[in-house]
Protein backbone atom coordinates (compact mmCIF):
# COMPACT_ATOMS: atom_id res chain seq x y z
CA UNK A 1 -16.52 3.35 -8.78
CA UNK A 2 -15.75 -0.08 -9.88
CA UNK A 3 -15.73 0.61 -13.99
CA UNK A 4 -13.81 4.00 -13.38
CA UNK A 5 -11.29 2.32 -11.15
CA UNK A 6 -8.79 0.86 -13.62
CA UNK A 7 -8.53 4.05 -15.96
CA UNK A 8 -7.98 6.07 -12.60
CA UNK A 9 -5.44 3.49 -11.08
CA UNK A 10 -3.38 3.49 -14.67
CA UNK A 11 -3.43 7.36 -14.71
CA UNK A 12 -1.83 7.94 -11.09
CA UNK A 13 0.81 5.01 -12.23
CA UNK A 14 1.57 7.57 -15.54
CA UNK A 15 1.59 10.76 -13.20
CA UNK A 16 3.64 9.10 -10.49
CA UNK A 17 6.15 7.87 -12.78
CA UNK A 18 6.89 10.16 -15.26
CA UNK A 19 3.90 13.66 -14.93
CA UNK A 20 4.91 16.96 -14.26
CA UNK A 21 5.41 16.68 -10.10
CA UNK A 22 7.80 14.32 -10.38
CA UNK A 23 10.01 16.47 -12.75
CA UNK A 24 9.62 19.21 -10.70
CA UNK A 25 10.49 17.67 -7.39
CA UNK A 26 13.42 16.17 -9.45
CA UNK A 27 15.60 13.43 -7.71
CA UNK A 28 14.46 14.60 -4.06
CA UNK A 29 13.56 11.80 -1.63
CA UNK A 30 9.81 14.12 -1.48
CA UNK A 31 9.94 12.95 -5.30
CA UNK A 32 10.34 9.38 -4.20
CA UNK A 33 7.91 9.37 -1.87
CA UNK A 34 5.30 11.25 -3.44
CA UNK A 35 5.62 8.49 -6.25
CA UNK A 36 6.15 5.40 -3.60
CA UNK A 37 2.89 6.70 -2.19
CA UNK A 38 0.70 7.33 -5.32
CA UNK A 39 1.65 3.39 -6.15
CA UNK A 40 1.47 1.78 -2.76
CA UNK A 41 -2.00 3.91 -1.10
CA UNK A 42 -3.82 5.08 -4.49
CA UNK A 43 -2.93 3.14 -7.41
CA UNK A 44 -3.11 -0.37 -5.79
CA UNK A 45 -6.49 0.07 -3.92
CA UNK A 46 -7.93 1.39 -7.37
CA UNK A 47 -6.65 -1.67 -9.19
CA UNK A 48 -7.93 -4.01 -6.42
CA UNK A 49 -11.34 -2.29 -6.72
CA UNK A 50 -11.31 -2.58 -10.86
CA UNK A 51 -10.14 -6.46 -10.33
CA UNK A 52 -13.06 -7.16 -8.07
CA UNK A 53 -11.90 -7.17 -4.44
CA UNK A 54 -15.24 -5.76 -2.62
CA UNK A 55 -16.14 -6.53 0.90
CA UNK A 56 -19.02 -9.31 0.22
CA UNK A 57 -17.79 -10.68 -3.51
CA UNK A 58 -14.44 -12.79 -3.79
CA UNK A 59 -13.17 -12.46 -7.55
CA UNK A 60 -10.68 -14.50 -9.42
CA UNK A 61 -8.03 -12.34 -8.87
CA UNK A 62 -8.15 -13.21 -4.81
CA UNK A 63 -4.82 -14.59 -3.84
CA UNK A 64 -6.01 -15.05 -0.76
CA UNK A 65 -8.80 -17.63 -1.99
CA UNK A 66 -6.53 -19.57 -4.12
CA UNK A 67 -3.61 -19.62 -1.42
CA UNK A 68 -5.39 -18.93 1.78
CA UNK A 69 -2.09 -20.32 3.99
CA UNK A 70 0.55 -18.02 1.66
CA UNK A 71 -1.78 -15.03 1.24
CA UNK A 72 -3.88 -14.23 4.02
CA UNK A 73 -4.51 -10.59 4.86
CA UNK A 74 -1.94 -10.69 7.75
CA UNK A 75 0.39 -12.54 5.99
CA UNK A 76 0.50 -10.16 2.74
CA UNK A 77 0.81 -7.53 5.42
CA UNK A 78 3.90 -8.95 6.65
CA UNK A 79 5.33 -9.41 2.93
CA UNK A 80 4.75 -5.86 2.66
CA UNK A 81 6.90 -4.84 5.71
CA UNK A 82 9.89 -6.82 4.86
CA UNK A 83 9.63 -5.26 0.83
CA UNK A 84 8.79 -1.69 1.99
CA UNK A 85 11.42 -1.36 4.75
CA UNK A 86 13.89 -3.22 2.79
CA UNK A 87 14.02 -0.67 0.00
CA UNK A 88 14.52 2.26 2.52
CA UNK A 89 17.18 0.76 4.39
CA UNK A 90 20.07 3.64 2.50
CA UNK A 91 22.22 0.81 1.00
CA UNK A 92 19.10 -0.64 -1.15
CA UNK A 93 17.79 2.53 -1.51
CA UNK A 94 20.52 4.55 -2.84
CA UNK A 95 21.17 1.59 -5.02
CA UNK A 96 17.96 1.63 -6.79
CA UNK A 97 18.86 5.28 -7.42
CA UNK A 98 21.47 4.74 -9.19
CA UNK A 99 20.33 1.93 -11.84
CA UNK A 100 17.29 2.23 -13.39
CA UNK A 101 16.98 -1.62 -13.17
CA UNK A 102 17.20 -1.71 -9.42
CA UNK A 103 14.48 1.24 -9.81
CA UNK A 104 12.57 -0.74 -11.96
CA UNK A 105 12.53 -3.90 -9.58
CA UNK A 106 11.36 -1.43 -6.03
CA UNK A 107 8.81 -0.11 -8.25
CA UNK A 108 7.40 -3.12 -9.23
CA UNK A 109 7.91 -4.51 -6.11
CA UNK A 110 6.16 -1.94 -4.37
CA UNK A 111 3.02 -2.18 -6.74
CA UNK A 112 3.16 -6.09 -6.38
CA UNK A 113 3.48 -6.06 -2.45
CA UNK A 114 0.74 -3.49 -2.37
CA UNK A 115 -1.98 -4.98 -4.73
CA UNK A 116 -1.74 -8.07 -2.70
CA UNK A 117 -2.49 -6.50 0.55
CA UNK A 118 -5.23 -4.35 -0.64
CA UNK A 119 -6.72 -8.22 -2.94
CA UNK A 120 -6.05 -9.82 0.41
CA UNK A 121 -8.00 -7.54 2.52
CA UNK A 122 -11.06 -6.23 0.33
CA UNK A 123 -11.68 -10.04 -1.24
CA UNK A 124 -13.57 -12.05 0.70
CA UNK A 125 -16.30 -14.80 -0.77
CA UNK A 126 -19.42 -15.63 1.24
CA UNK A 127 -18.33 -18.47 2.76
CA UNK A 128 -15.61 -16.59 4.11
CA UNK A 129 -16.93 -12.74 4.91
CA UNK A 130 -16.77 -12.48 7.92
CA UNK A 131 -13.43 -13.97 8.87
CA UNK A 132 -11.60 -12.58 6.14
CA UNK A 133 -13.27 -9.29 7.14
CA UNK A 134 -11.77 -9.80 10.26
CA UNK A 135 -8.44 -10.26 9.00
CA UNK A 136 -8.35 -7.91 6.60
CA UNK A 137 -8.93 -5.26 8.87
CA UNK A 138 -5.81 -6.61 11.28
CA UNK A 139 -4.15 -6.69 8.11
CA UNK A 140 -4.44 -2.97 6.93
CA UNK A 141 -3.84 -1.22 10.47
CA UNK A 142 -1.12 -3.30 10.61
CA UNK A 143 0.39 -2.09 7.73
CA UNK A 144 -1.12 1.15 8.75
CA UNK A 145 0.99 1.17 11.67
CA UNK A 146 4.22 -0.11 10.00
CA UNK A 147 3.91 2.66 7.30
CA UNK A 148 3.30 5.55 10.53
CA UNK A 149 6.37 4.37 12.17
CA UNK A 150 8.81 4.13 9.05
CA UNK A 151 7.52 7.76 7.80
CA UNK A 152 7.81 9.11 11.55
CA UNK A 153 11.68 7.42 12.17
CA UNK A 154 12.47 9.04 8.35
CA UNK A 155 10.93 12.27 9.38
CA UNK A 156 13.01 12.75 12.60
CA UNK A 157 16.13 11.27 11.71
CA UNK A 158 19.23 13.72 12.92
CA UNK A 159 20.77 13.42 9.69
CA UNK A 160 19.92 12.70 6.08
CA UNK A 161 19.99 8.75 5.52
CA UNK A 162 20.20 8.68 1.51
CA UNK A 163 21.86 10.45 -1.13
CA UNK A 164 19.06 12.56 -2.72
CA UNK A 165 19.46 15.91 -4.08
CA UNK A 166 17.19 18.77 -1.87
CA UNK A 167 14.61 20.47 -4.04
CA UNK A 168 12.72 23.42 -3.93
CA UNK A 169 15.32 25.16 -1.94
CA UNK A 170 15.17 22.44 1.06
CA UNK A 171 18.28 20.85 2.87
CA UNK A 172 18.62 17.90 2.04
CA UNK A 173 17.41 16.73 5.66
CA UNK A 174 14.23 18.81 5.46
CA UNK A 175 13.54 17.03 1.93
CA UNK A 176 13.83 14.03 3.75
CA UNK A 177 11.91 15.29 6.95
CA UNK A 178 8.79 16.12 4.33
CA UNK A 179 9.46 12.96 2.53
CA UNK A 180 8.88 10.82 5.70
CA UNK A 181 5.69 13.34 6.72
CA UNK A 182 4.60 12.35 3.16
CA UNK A 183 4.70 8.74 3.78
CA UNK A 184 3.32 8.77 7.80
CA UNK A 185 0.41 11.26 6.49
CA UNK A 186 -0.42 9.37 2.54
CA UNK A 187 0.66 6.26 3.31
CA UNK A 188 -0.44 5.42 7.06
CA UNK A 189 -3.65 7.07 6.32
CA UNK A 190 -4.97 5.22 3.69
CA UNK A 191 -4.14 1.70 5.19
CA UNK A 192 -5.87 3.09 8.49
CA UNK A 193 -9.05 4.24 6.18
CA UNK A 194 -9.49 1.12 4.96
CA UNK A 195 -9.01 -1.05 7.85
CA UNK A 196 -11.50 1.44 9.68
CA UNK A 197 -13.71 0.82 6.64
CA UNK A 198 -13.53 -2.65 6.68
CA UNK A 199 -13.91 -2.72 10.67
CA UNK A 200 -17.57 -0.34 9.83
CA UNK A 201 -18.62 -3.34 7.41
CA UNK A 202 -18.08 -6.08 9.73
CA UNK A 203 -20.20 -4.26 12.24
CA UNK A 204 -22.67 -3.99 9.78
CA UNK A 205 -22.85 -7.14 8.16
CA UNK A 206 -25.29 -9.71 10.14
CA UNK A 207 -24.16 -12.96 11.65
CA UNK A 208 -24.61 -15.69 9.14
CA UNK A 209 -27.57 -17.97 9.94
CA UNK A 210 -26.53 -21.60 10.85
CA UNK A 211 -28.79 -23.97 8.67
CA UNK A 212 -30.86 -26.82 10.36
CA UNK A 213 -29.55 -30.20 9.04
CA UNK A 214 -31.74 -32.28 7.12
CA UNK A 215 -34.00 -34.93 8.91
């Protein structure tokens, strides 16, 4: 998976932000969240994979090793809240829709946010496995759960909340209803699969032997 991850991680970036869906769904807030969700839920776990965050083998790329305090699974998690609902409060988020620099900055701050949760919570040295297992798995149903609740309070919101154009002959408040579906279903699922995979390999994994000191 590891060598295939990086070609496959840069090829859902191209599709997501400029392929064929995207020009279909047009300006739609399902366009934006089909393309918030290939970045945040496939693209970033693929890149984490191709820059060497595996359960058992810390890489360089581990923000969490370098800056364990700043980092930490929960803590990247909580970065990720704050950026995520920020953008899709309807001032910031109609903003970005209307300047390509403002789109350019959620985009990349989406990616950014996102590659550091998944680094934070897959990375995890020997010394450190089986706490930063631990964490890591906090850290991904949290953001599991954050995702579910933002994509569920989208999805049944009385009126529409941003200024999209409908597609595919949708109000715009059912565009918006299968936007947030889109996001509780993509997005809360894959954080939930890989905090339930990272839960499975901490079950797995033995407890460390404690070495006798030296006489």
């Amino acid at each position: 998976m590891a060598p295939l991850a990086m070609p496959l991680a840069l090829l859902v970036l191209a599709l997501v932000w400029g392929g064929p869906l995207l020009l279909l769904l047009e300006r739609s807030f399902t366009g934006h969240m089909v393309m918030h969700m290939g970045v945040v839920a496939v693209a970033a776990p693929l890149l984490a994979i191709a820059l060497g965050a595996k359960p058992g083998g810390g890489g360089r790329w581990d923000p969490a090793r370098r800056f364990p305090r700043l980092f930490g699974p929960v803590a990247a998690s909580g970065l990720e809240f704050v950026t995520i609902w920020g953008w899709h409060m309807p001032g910031p988020h109609n903003a970005a829709r209307e300047s390509l620099g403002l789109m350019a900055l959620e985009q990349g701050s989406f990616l950014a946010v996102s590659l550091l949760v998944w680094l934070s919570c897959l990375g995890a040295g020997e010394a450190d496995r089986r706490p930063r297992q631990a964490a890591g798995v906090i850290g991904l149903l949290l953001t599991s759960m954050h995702m579910t609740l933002l994509g569920a309070l989208i999805a049944l919101a009385p009126r529409p909340l941003y200024g999209h154009p409908a597609c595919l002959g949708l109000s715009p408040l059912e565009d918006q209803a299968i936007g947030g579906v889109v996001m509780l279903l993509v997005g809360g699922g894959a954080y939930l699969a890989g905090g339930l995979h990272l839960a499975a390999r901490l079950l797995r994994d033995p407890e460390p032997t404690p070495q006798e000191p030296a006489r």
